[in-house]
C-alpha atoms as a PDB file:
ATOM      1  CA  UNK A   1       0.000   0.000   0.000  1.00  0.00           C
ATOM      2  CA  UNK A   2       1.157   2.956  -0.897  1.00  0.00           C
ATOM      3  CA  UNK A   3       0.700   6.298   1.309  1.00  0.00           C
ATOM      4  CA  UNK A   4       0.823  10.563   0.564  1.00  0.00           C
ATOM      5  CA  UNK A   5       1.584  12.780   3.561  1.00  0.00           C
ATOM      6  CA  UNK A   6       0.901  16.346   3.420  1.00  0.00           C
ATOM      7  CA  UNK A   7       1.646  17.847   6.106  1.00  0.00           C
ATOM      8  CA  UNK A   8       1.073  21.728   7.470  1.00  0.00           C
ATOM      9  CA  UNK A   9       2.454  23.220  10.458  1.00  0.00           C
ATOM     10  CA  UNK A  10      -0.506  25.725  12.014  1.00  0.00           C
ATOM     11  CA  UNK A  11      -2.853  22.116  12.643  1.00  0.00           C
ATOM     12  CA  UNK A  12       0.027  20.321  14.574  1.00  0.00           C
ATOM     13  CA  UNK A  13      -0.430  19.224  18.176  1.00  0.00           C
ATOM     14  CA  UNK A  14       0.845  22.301  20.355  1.00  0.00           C
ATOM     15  CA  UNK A  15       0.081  25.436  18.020  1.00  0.00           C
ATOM     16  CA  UNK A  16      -1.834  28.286  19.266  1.00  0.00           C
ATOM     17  CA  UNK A  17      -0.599  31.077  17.447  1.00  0.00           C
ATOM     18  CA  UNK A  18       1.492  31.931  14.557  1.00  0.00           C
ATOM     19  CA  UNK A  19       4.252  33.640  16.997  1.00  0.00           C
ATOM     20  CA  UNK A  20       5.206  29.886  18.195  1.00  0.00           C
ATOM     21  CA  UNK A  21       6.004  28.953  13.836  1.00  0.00           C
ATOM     22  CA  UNK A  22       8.899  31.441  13.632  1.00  0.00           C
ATOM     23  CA  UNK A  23      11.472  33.740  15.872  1.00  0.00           C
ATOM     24  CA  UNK A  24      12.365  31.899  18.664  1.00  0.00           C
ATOM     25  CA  UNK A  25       9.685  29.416  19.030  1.00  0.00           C
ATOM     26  CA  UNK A  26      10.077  27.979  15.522  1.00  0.00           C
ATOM     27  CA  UNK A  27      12.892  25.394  16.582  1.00  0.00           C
ATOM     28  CA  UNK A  28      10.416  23.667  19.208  1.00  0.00           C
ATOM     29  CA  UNK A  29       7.689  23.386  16.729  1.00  0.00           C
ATOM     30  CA  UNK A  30       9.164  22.025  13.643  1.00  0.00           C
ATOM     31  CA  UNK A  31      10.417  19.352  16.018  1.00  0.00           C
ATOM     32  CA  UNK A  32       6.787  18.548  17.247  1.00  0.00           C
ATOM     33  CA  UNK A  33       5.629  19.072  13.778  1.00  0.00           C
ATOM     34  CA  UNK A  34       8.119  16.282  12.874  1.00  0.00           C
ATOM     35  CA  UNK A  35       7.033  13.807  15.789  1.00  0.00           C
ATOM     36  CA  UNK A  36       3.355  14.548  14.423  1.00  0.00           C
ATOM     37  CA  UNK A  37       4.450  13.055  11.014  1.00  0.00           C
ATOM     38  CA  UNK A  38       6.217  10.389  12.647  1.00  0.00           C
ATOM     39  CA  UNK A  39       3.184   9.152  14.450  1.00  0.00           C
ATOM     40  CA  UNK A  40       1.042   8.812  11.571  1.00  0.00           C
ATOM     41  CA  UNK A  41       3.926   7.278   9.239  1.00  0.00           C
ATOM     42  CA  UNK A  42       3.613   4.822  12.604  1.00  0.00           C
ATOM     43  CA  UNK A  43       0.098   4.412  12.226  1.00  0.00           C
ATOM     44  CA  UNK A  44      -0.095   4.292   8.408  1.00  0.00           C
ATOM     45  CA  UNK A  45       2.907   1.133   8.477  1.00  0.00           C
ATOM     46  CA  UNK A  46       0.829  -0.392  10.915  1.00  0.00           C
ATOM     47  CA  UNK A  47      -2.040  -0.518   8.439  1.00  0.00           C
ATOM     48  CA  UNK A  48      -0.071  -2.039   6.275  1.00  0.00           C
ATOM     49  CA  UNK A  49       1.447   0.418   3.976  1.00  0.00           C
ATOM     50  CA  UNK A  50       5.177  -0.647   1.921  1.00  0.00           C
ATOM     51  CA  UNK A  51       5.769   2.750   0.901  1.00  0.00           C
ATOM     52  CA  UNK A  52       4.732   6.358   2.151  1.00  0.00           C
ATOM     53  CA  UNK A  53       6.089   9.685   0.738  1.00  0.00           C
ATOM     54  CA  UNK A  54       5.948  13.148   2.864  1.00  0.00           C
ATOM     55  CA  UNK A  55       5.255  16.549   1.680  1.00  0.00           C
ATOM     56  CA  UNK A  56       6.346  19.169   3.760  1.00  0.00           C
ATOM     57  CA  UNK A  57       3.640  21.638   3.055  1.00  0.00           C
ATOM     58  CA  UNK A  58       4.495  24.707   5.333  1.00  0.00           C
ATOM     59  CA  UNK A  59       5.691  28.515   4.276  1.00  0.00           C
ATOM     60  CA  UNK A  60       9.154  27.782   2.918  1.00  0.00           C
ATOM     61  CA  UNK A  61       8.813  23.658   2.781  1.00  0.00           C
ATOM     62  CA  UNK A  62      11.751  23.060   4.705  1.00  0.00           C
ATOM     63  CA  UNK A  63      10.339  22.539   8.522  1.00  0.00           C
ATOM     64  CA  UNK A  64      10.669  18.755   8.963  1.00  0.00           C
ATOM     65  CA  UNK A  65      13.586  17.362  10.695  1.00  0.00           C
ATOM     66  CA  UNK A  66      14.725  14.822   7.970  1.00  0.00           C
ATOM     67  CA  UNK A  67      17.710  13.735  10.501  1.00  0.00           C
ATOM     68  CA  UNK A  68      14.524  12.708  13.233  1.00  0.00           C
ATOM     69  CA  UNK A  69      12.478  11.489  10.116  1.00  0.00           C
ATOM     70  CA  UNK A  70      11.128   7.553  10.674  1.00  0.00           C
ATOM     71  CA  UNK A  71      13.480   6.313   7.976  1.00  0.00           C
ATOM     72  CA  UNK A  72      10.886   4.143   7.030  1.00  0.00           C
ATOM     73  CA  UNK A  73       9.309   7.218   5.070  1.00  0.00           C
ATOM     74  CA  UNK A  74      10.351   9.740   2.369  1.00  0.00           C
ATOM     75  CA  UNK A  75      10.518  13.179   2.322  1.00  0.00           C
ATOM     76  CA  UNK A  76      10.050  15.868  -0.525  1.00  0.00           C
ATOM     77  CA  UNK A  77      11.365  19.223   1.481  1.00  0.00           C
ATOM     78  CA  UNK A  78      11.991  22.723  -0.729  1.00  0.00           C
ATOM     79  CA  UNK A  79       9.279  25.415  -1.991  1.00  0.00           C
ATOM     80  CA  UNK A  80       9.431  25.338  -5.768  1.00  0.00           C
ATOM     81  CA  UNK A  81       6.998  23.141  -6.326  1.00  0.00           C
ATOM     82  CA  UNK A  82       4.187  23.457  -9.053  1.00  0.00           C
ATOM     83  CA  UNK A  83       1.787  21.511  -7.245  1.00  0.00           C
ATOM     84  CA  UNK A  84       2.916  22.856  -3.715  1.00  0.00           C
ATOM     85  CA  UNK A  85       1.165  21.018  -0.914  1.00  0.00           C
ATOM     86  CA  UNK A  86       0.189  17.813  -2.670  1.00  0.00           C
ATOM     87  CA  UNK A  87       3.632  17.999  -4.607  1.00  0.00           C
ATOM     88  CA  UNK A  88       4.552  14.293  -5.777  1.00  0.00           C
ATOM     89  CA  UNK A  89       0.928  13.079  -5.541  1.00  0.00           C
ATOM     90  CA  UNK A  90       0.330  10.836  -8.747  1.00  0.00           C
ATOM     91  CA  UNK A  91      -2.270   8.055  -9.512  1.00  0.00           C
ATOM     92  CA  UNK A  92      -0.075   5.207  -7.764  1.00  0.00           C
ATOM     93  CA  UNK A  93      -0.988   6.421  -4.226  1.00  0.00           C
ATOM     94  CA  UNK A  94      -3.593   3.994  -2.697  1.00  0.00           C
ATOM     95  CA  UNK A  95      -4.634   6.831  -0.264  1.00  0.00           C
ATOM     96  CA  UNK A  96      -3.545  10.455   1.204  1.00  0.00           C
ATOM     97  CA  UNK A  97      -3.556  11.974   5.074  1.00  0.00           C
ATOM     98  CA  UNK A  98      -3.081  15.255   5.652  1.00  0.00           C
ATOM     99  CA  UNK A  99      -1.092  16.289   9.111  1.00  0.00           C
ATOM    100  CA  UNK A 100      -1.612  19.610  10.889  1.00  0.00           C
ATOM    101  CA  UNK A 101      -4.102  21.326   8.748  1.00  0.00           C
ATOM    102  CA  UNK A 102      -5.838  24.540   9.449  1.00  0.00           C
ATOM    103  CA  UNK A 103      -9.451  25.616   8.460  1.00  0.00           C
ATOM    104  CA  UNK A 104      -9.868  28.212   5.932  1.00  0.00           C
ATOM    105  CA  UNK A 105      -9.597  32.227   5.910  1.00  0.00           C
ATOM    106  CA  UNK A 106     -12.661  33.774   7.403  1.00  0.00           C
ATOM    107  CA  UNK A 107     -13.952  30.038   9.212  1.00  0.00           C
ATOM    108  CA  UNK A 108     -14.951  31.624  12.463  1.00  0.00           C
ATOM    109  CA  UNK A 109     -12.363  31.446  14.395  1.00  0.00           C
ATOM    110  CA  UNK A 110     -10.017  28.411  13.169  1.00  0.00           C
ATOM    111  CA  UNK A 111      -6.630  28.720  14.484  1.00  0.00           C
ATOM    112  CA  UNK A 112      -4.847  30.700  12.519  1.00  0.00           C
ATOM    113  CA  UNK A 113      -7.226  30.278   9.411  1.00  0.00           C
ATOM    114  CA  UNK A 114      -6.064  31.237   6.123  1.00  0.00           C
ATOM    115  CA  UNK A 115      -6.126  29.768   2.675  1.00  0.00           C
ATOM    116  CA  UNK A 116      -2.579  28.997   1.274  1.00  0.00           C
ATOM    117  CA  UNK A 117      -1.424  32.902   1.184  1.00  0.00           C
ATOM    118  CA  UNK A 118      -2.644  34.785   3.639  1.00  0.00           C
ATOM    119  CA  UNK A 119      -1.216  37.744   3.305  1.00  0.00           C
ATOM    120  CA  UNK A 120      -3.104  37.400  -0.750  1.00  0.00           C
ATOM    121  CA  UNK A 121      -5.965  35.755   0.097  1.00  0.00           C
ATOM    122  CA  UNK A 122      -9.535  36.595   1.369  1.00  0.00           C
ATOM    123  CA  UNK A 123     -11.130  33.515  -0.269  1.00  0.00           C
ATOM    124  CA  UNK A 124     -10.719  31.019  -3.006  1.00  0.00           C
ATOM    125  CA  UNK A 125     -14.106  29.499  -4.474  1.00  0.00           C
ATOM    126  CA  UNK A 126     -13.921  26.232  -6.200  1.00  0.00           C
ATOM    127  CA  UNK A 127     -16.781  25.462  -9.260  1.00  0.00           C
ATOM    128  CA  UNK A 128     -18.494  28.802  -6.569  1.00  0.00           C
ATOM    129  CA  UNK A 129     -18.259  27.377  -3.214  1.00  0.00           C
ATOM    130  CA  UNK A 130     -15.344  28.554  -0.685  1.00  0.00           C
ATOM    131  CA  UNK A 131     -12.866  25.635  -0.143  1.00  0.00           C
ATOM    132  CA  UNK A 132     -10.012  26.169   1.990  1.00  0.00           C
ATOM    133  CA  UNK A 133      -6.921  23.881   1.902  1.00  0.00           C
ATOM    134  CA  UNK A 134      -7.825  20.819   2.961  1.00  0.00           C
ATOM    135  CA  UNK A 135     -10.712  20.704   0.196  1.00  0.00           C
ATOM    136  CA  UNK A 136      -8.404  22.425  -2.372  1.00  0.00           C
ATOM    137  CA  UNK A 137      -5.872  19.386  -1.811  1.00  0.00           C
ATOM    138  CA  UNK A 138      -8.464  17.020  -1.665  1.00  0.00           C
ATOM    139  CA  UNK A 139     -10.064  17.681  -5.129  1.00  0.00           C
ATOM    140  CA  UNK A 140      -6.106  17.691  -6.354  1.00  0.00           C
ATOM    141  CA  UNK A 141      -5.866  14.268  -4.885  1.00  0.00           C
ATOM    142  CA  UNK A 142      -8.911  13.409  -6.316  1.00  0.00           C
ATOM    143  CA  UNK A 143      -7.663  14.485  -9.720  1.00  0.00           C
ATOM    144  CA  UNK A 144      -5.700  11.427  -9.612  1.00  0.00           C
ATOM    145  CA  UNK A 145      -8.353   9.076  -8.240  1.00  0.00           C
ATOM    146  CA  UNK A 146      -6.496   8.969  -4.921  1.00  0.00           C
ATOM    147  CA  UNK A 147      -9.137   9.635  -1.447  1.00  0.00           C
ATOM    148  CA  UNK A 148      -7.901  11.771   1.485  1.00  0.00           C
ATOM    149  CA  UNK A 149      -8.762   9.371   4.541  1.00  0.00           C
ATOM    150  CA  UNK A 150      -6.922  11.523   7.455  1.00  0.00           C
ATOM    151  CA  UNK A 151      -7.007  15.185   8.267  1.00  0.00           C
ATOM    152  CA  UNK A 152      -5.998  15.957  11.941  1.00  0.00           C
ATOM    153  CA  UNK A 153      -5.827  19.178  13.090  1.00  0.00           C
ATOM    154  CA  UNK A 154      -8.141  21.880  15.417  1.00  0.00           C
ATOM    155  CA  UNK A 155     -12.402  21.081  15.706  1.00  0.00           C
ATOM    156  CA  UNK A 156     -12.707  23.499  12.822  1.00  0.00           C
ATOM    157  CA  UNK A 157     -10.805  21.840  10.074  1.00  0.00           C
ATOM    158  CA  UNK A 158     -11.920  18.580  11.251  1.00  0.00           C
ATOM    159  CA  UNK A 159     -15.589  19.956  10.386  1.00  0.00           C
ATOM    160  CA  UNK A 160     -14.485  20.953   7.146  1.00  0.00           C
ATOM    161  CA  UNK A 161     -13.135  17.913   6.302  1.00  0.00           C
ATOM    162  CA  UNK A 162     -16.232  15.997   6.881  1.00  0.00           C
ATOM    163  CA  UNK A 163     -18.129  18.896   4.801  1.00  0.00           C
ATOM    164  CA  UNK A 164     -16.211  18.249   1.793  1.00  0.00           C
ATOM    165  CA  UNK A 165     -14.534  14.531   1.659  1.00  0.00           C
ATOM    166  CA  UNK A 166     -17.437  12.698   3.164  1.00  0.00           C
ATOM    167  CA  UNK A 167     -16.440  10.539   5.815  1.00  0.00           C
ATOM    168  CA  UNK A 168     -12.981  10.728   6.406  1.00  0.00           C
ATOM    169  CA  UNK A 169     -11.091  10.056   9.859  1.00  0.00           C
ATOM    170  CA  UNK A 170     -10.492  13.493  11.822  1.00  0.00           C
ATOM    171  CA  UNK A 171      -8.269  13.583  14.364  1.00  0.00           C
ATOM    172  CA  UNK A 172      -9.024  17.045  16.610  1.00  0.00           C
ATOM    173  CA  UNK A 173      -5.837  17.881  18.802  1.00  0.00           C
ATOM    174  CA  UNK A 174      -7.113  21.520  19.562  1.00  0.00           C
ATOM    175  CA  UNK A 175      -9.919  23.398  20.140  1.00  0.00           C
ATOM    176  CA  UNK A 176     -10.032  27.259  18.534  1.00  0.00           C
ATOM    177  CA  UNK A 177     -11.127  29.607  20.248  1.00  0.00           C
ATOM    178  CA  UNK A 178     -10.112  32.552  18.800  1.00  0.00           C
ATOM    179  CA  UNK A 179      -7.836  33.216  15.530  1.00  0.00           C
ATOM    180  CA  UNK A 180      -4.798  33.195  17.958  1.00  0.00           C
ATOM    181  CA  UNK A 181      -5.579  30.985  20.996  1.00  0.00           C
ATOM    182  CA  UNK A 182      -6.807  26.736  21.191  1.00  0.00           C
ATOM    183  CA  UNK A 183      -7.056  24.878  24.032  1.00  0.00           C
ATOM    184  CA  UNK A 184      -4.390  22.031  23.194  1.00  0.00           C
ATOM    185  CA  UNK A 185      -4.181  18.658  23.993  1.00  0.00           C
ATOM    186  CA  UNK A 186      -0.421  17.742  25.142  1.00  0.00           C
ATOM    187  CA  UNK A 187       1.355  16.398  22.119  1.00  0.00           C
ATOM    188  CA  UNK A 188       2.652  13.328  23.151  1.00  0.00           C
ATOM    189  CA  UNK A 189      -0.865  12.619  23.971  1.00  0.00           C
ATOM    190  CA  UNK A 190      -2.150  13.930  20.798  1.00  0.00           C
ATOM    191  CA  UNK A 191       0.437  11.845  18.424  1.00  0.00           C
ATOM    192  CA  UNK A 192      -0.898   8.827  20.366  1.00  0.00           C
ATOM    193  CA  UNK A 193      -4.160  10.342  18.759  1.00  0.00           C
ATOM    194  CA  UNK A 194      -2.833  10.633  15.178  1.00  0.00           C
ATOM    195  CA  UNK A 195      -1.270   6.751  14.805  1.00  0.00           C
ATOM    196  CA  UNK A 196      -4.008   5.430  15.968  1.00  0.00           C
ATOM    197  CA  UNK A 197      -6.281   7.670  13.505  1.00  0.00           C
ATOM    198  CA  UNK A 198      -4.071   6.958  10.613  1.00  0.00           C
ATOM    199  CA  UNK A 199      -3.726   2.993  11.327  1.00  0.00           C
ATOM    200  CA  UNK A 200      -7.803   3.382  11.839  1.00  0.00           C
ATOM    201  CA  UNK A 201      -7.753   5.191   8.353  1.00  0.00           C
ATOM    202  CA  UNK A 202      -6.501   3.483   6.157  1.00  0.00           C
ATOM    203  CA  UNK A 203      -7.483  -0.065   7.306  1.00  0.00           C
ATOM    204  CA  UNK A 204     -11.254   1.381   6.240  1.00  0.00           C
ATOM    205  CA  UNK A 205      -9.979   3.518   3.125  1.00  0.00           C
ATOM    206  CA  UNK A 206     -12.359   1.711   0.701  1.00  0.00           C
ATOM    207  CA  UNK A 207     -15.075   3.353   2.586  1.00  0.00           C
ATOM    208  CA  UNK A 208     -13.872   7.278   1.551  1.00  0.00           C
ATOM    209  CA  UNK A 209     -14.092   8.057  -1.903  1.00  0.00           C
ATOM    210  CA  UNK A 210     -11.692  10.354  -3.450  1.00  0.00           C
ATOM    211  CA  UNK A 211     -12.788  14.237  -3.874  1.00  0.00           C
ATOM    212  CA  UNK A 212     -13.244  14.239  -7.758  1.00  0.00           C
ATOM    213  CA  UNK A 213     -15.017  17.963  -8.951  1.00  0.00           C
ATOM    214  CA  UNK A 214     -14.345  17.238 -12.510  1.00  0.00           C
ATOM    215  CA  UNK A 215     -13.339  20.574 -14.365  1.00  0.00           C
ATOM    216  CA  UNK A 216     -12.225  22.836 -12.080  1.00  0.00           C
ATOM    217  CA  UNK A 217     -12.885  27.247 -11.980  1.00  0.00           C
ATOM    218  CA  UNK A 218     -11.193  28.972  -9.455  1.00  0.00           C
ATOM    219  CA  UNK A 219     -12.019  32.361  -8.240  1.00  0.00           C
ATOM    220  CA  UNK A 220      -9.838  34.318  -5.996  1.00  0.00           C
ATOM    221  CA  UNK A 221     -10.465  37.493  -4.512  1.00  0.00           C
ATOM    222  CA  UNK A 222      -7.268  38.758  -3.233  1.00  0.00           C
ATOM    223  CA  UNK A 223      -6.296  41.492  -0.887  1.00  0.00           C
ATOM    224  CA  UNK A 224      -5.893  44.274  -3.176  1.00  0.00           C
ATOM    225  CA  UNK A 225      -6.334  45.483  -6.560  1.00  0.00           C
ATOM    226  CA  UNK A 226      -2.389  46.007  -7.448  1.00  0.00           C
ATOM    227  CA  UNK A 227      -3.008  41.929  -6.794  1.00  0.00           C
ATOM    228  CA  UNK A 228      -5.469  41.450  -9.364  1.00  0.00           C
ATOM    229  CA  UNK A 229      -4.563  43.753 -12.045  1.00  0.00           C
ATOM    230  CA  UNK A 230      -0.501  42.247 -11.912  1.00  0.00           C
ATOM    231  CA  UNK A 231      -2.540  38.798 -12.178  1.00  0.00           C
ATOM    232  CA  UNK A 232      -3.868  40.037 -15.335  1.00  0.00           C
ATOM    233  CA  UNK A 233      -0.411  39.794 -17.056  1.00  0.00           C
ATOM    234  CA  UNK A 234      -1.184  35.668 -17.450  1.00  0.00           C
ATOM    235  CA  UNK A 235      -3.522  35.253 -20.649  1.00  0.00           C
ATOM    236  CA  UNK A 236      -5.352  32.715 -18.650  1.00  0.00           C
ATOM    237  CA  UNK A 237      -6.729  34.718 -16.037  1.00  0.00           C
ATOM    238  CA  UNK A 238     -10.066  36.661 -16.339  1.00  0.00           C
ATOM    239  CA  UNK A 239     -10.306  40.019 -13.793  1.00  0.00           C
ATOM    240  CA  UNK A 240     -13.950  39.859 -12.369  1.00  0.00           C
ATOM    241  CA  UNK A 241     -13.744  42.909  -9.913  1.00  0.00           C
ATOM    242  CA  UNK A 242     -11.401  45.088  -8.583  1.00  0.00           C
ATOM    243  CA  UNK A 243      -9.836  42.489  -6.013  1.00  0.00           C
ATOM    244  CA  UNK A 244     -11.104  39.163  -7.849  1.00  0.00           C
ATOM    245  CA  UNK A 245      -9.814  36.680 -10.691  1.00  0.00           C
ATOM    246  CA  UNK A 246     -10.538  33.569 -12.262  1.00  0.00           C
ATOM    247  CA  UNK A 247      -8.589  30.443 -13.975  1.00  0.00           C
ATOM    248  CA  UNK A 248      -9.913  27.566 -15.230  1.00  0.00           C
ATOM    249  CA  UNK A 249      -8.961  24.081 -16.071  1.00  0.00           C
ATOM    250  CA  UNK A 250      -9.827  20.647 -17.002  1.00  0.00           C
ATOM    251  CA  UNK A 251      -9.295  18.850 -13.643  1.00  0.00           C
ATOM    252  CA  UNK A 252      -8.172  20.101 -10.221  1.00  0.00           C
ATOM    253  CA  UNK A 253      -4.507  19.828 -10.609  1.00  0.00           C
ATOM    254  CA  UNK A 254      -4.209  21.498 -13.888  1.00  0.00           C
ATOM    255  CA  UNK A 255      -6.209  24.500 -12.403  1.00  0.00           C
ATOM    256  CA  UNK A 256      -4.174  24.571  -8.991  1.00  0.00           C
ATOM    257  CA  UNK A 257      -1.107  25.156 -10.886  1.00  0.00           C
ATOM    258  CA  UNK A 258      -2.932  28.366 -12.895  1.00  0.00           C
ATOM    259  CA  UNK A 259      -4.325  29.377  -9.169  1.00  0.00           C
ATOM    260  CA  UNK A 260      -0.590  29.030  -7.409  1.00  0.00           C
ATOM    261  CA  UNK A 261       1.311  30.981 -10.235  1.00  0.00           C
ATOM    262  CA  UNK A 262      -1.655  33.754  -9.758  1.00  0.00           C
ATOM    263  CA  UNK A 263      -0.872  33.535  -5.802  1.00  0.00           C
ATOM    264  CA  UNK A 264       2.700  34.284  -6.567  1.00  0.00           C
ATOM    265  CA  UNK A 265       2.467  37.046  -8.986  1.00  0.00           C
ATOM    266  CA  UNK A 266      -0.115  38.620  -6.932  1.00  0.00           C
ATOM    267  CA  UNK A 267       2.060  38.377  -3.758  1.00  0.00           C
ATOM    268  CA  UNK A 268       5.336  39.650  -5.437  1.00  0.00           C
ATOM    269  CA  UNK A 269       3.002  42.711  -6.652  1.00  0.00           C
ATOM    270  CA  UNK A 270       2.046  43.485  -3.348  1.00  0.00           C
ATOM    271  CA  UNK A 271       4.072  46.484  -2.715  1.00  0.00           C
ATOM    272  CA  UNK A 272       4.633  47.774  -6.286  1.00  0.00           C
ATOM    273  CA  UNK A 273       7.923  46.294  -8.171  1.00  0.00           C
ATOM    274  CA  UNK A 274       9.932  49.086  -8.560  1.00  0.00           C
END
């Protein structure tokens, strides 16, 4: 059996607030955020799985600690990556689990919700309906026939989850509160949590069926018009408003590469290039 790990940082056990993922706190979390993957590459050889590849899926892409890494998995670590989070997913992947996600920008009060860029986005809609990451990723998955059984990560993401892939196994390590505060369960206690959850997972993946959408339209209203009008300069991108533009594609992956090249364009056009 072969196994996909995506894996964001804001959803692992232990994070409150984005002030713990960088300055001085950033050393202690990347270290929990790599026991977090550890536990459910645990869980997932448990299950049964022969080979399991791991996408670190945070900011710059290089947060795991490879050298504290269960050897028994890979790991694809760097930023420039067309299909970003779900870089590496193909159509040989039996199933996928996504590690320390975070509900969507604007989901009540989801720890530190945003959706991929924050600092770019105020919502992406999917064929009209807000998706955040995890059902962005999913339907990219699902592109390639391949279900997302796992999500663990606060009460709010765990609800989305369920909202979009059907009945997947959650695995809720924090409860939000506010934007910037969770009441956390310890992590030791909360890996314990995830290999169980992924073992549990994957022994009943028949039972989820992948995220498929079909052709895909993306529309993105960003934080600013310099944003959208820079997006512009890609033929393939239609300006709707002031602060909102829309790709489309064939399937889900083909359109997430259109919508990540927007994000970065729009986020290096932020302040004006010159």
């Amino acid at each position: 059996m072969k196994v996909y790990i995506s894996v964001d940082m804001e959803g692992i056990s232990g994070v409150a607030a984005g002030r713990q993922l960088r300055d001085g706190e950033y050393g202690r979390f990347r270290k929990i955020m790599t026991h977090d993957v550890n536990a459910a590459v645990r869980g997932a050889m448990a299950a049964g799985a022969t080979d399991i590849l791991v996408n670190d899926a945070h900011g710059h892409m290089c947060n795991i600690l490879v050298e504290e890494l269960d050897p028994r998995a890979r790991l694809i670590s760097g930023s420039t990556k067309h299909l970003l989070q779900m870089e590496g997913i193909d159509a040989s992947f039996d199933a996928a689990l996504f590690v320390g996600y975070h509900a969507r920008e604007g989901s009540w009060d989801g720890t530190i919700n945003h959706t991929i860029m924050g600092s770019a986005v105020t919502e992406i809609r999917l064929n009209g309906k807000a998706h955040g990451e995890t059902g962005i990723n999913a339907a990219v998955a699902g592109a390639f026939g391949v279900p997302v059984v796992l999500v663990t990560g606060d009460n709010v993401v765990c609800e989305e989850a369920k909202e979009f892939l059907g009945n997947p196994t959650t695995v809720e390590v924090k409860v939000a509160s506010d934007r910037f505060t969770a009441n956390l369960i310890v992590p030791a206690k909360a890996q314990d949590l995830i290999e169980a959850g992924a073992k549990a997972a994957l022994l009943r993946r028949q039972e989820v069926k992948p995220y498929q959408v079909g052709a895909v339209t993306f529309e993105i209203e960003l934080k600013t018009t310099v944003m959208a009008h820079m997006s512009c300069l890609f033929p393939c991108v239609e300006r709707l408003d002031s602060k909102t533009v829309r790709v489309s594609a064939a399937d889900a992956a083909a359109a997430y590469k259109q919508l990540w090249g927007v994000l970065v364009l729009a986020n290096a056009a932020a302040g004006g290039y010159f």
